[in-house]
Protein backbone atom coordinates (compact mmCIF):
# COMPACT_ATOMS: atom_id res chain seq x y z
CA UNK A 1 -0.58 35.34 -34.45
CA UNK A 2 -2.19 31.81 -34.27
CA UNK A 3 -5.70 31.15 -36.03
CA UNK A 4 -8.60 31.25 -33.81
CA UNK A 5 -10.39 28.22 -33.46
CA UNK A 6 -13.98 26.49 -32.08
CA UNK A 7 -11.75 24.30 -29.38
CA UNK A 8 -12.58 25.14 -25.55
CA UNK A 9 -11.62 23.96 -22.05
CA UNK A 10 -14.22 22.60 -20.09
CA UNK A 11 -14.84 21.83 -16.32
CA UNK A 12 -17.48 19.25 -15.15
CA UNK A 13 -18.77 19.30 -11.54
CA UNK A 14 -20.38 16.35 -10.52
CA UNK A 15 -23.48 16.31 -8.10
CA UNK A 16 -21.88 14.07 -5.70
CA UNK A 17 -18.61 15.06 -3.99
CA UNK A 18 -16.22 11.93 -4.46
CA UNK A 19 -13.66 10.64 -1.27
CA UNK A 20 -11.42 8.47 -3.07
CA UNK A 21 -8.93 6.82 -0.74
CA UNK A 22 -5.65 5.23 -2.43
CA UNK A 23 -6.28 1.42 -3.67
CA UNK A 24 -10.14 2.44 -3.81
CA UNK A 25 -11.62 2.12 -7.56
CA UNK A 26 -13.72 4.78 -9.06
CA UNK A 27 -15.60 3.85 -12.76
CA UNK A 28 -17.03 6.08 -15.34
CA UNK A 29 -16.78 6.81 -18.62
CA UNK A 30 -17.87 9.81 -21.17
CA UNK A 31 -19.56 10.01 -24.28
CA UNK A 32 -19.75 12.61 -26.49
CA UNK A 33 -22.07 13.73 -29.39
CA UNK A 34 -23.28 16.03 -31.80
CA UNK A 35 -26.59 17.67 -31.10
CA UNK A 36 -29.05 16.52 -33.61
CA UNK A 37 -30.54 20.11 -33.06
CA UNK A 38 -27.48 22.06 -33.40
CA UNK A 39 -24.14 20.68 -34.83
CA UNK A 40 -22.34 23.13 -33.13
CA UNK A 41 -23.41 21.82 -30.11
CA UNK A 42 -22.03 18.24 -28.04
CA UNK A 43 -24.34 16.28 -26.05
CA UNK A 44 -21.85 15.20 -23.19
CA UNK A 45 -22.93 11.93 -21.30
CA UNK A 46 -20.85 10.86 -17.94
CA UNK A 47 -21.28 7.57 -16.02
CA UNK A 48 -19.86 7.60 -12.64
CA UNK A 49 -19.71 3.97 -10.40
CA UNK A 50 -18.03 4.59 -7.34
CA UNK A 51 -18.48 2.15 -3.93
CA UNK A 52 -16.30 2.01 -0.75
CA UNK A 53 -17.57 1.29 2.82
CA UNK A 54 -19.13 5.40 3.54
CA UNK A 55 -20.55 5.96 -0.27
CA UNK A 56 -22.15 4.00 -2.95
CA UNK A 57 -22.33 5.85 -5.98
CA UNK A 58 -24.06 5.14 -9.50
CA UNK A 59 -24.83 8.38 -11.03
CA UNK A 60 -25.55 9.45 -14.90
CA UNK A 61 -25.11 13.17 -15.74
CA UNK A 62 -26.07 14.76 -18.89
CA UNK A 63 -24.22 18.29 -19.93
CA UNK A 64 -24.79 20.41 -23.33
CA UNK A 65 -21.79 22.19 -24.38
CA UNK A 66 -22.91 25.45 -26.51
């Protein structure tokens, strides 16, 4: 039996819903931190810059991942 660990699988959902065509570009990134309250907490940060002819898109979202 393997050893148990803190490691989890994690979905984000975004508050925009995103219709990427092909040879359209979507931008974002991700940071992630420990919580200055909790260390066993992350402070998740994602940037999402997304533009085509029926959306512009420039959105920040903050998550906390207990």
């Amino acid at each position: 039996m393997a050893q148990e660990t803190h490691w989890k699988q994690v979905v984000f959902y975004l508050k925009d819903v995103l219709s990427v065509q092909t040879d359209e570009e979507l931008h974002g990134s991700i940071a992630v931190k420990k919580s200055k309250e909790n260390p066993r907490e992350l402070d998740i940060k994602i940037s999402c810059h997304f533009r085509n002819d029926f959306q512009d898109i420039d959105d920040v979202q903050y998550f906390k991942l207990l």
